[in-house]
N, C-alpha and C. Protein backbone atom coordinates (compact mmCIF):
# COMPACT_ATOMS: atom_id res chain seq x y z
N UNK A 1 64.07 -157.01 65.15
CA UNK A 1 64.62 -158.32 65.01
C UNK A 1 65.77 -158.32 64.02
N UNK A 2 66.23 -159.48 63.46
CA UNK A 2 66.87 -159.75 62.98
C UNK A 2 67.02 -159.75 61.43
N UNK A 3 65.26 -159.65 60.80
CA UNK A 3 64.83 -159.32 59.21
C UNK A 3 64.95 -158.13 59.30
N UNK A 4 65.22 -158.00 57.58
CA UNK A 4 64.94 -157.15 56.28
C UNK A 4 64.34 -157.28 55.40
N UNK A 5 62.68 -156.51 55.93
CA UNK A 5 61.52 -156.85 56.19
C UNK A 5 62.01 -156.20 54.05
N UNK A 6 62.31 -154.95 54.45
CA UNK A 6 62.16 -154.11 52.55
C UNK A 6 63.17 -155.26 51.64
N UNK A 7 64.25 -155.31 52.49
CA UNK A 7 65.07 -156.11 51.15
C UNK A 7 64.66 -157.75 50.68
N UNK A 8 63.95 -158.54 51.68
CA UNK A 8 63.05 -159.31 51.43
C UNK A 8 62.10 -159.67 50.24
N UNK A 9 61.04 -158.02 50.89
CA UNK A 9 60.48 -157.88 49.69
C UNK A 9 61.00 -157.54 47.90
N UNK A 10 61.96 -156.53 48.39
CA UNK A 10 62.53 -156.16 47.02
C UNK A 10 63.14 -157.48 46.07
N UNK A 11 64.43 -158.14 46.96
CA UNK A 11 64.67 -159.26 46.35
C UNK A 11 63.36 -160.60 45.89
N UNK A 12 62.14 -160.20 46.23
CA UNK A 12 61.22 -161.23 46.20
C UNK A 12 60.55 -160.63 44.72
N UNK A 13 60.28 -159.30 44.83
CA UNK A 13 59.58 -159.09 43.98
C UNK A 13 60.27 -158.55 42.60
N UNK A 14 61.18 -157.84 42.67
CA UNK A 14 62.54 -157.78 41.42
C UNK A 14 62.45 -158.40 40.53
N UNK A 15 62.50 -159.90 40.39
CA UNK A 15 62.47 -160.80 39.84
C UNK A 15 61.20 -161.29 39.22
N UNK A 16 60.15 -160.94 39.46
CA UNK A 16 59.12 -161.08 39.39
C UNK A 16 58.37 -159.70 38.52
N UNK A 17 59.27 -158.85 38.08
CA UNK A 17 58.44 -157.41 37.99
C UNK A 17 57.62 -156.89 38.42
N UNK A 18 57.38 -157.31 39.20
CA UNK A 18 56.02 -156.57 40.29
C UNK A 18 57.44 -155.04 41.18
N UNK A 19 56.26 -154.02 41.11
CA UNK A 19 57.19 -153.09 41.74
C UNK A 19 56.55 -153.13 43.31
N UNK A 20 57.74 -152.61 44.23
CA UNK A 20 57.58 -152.60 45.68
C UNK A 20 57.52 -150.83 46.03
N UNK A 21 56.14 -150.72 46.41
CA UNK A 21 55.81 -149.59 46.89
C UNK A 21 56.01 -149.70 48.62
N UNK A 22 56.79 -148.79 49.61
CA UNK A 22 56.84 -149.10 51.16
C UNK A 22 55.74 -147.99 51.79
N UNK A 23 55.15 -148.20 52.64
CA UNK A 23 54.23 -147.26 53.09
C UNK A 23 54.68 -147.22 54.41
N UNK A 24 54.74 -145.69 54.54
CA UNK A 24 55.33 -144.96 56.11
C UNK A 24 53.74 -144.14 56.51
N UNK A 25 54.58 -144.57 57.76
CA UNK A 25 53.48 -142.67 58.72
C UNK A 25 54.10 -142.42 59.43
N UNK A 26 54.25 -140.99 58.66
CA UNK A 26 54.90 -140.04 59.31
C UNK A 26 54.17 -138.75 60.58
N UNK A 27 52.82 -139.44 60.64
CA UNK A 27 52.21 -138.51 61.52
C UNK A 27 52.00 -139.06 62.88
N UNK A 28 52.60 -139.75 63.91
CA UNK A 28 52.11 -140.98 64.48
C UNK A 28 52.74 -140.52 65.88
N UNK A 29 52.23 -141.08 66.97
CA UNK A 29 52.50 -140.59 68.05
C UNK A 29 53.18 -141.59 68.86
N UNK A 30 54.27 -142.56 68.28
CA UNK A 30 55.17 -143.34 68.72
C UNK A 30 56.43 -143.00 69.30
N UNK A 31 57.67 -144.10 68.54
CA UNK A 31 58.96 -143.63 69.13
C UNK A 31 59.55 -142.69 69.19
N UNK A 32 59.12 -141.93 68.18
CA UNK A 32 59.72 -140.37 68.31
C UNK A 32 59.20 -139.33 68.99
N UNK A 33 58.46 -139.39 69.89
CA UNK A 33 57.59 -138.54 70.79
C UNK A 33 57.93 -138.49 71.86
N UNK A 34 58.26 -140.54 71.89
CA UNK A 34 58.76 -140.61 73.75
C UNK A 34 60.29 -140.46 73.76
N UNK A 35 60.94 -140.51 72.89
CA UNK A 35 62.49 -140.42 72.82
C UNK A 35 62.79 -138.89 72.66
N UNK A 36 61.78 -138.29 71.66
CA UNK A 36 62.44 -136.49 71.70
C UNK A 36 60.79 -135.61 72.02
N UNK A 37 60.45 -135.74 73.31
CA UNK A 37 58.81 -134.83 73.58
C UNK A 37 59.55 -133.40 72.88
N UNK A 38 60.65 -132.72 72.58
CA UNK A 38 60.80 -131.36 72.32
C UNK A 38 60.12 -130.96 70.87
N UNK A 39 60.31 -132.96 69.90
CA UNK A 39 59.26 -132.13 68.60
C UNK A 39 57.85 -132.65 68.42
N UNK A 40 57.30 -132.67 69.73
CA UNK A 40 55.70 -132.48 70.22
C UNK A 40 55.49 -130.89 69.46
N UNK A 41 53.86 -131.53 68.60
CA UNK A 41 53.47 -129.90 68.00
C UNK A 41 52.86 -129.12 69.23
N UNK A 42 53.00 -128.21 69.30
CA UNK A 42 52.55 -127.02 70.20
C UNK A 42 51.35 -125.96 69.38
N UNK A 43 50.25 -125.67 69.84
CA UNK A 43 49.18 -125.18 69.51
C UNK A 43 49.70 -123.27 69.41
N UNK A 44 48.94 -122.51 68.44
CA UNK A 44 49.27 -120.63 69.07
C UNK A 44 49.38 -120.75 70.08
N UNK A 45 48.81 -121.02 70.83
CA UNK A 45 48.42 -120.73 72.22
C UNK A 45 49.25 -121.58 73.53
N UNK A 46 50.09 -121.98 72.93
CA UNK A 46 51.52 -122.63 73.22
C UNK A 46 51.02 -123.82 73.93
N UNK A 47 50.14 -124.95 73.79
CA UNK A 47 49.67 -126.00 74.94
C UNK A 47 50.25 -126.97 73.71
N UNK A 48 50.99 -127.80 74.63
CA UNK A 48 50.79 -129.04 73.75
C UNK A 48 50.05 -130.02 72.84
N UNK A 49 49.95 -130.32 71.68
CA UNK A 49 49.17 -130.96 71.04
C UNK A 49 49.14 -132.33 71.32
N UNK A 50 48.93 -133.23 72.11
CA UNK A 50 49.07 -134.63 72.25
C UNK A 50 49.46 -135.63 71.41
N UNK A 51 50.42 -136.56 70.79
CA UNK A 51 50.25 -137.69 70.04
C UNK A 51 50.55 -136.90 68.37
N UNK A 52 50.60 -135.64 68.03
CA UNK A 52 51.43 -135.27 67.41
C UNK A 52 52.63 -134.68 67.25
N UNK A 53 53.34 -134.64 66.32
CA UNK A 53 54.90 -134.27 66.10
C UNK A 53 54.74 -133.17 64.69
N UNK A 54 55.45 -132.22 65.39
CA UNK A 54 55.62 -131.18 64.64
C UNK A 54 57.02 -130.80 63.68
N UNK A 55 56.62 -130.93 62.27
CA UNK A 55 57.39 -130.99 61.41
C UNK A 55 58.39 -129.76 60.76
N UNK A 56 58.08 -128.81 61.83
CA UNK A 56 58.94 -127.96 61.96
C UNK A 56 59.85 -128.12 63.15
N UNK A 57 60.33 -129.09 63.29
CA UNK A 57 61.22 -129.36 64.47
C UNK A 57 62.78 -130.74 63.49
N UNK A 58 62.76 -131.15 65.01
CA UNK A 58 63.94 -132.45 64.21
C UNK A 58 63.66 -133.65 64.00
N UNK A 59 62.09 -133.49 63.75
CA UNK A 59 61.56 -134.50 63.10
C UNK A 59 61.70 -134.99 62.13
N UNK A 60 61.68 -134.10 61.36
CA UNK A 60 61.57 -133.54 59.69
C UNK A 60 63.34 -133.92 59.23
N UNK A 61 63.93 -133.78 59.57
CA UNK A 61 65.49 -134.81 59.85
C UNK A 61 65.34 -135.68 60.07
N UNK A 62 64.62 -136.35 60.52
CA UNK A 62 64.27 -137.58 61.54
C UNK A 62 63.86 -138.59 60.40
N UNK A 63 62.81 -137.87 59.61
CA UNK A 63 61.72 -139.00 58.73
C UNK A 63 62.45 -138.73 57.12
N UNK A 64 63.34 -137.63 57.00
CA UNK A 64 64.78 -137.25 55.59
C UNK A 64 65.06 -138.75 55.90
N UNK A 65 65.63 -139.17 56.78
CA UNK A 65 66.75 -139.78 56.97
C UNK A 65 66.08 -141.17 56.77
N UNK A 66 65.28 -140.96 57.10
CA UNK A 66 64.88 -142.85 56.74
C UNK A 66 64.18 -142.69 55.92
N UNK A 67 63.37 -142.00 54.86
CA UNK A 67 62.91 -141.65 53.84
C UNK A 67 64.80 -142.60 52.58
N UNK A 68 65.58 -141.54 53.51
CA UNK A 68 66.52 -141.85 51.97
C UNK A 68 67.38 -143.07 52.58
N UNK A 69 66.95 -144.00 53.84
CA UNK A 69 67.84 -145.08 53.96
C UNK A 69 66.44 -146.22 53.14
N UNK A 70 65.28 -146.01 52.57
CA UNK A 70 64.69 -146.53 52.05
C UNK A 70 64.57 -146.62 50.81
N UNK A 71 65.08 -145.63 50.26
CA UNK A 71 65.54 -144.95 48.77
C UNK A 71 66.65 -146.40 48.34
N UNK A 72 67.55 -146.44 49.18
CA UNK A 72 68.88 -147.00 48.77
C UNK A 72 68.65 -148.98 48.60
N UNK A 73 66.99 -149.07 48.58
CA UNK A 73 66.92 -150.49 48.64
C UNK A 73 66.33 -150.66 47.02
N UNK A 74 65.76 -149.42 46.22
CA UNK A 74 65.51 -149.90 44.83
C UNK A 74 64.18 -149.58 44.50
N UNK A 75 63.44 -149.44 45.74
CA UNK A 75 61.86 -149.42 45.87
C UNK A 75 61.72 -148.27 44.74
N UNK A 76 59.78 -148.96 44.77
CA UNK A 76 59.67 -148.01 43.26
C UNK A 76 58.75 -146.99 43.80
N UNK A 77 58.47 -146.71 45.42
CA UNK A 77 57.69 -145.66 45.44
C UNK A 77 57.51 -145.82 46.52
N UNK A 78 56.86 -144.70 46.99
CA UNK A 78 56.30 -144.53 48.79
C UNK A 78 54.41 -144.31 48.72
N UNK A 79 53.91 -144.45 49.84
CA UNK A 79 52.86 -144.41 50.24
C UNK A 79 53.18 -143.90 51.73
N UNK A 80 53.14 -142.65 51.30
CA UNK A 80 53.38 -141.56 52.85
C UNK A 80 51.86 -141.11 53.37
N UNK A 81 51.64 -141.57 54.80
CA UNK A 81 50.49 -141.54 55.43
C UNK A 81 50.52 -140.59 56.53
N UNK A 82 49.26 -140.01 56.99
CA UNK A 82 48.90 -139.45 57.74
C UNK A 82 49.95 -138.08 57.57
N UNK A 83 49.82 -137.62 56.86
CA UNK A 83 50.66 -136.25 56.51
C UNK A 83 49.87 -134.61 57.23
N UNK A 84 48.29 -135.19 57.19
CA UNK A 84 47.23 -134.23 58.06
C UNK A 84 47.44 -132.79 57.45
């Protein structure tokens, strides 16, 4: 949509001293699975792993990049989930 769901918060809570922690998951078997299946994790035994993403791929670019477009709002910390 049309909000800025973080800068919302940030400008809400700033003022207030309360710090804004954002919580991601980065282990999740969403948009980035059906847009790039190539960084689907793959097992030794080369079969696909279902519904995970393997962070030795261009994933790991993928979640840099919005990791540090989240950086640039002030936040005072992350809560990174499902890391497995």
């Amino acid at each position: 949509g049309t909000r800025d769901v973080i800068r919302e918060a940030v400008d809400a809570a700033k003022p207030l001293g309360m710090p804004v922690i954002v919580y991601t998951v980065v282990q999740a078997g969403g948009w980035a699975i059906r847009e790039h299946p190539e960084w689907k994790m793959v097992a030794a035994d080369g079969s696909v792993i279902e519904g995970r993403v393997c962070f030795n791929s261009g994933y790991r670019q993928f979640m840099l990049g919005l990791i540090e477009e989240m950086l640039a709002y002030d936040i005072d910390g992350f809560h990174v989930d499902m890391l497995d």
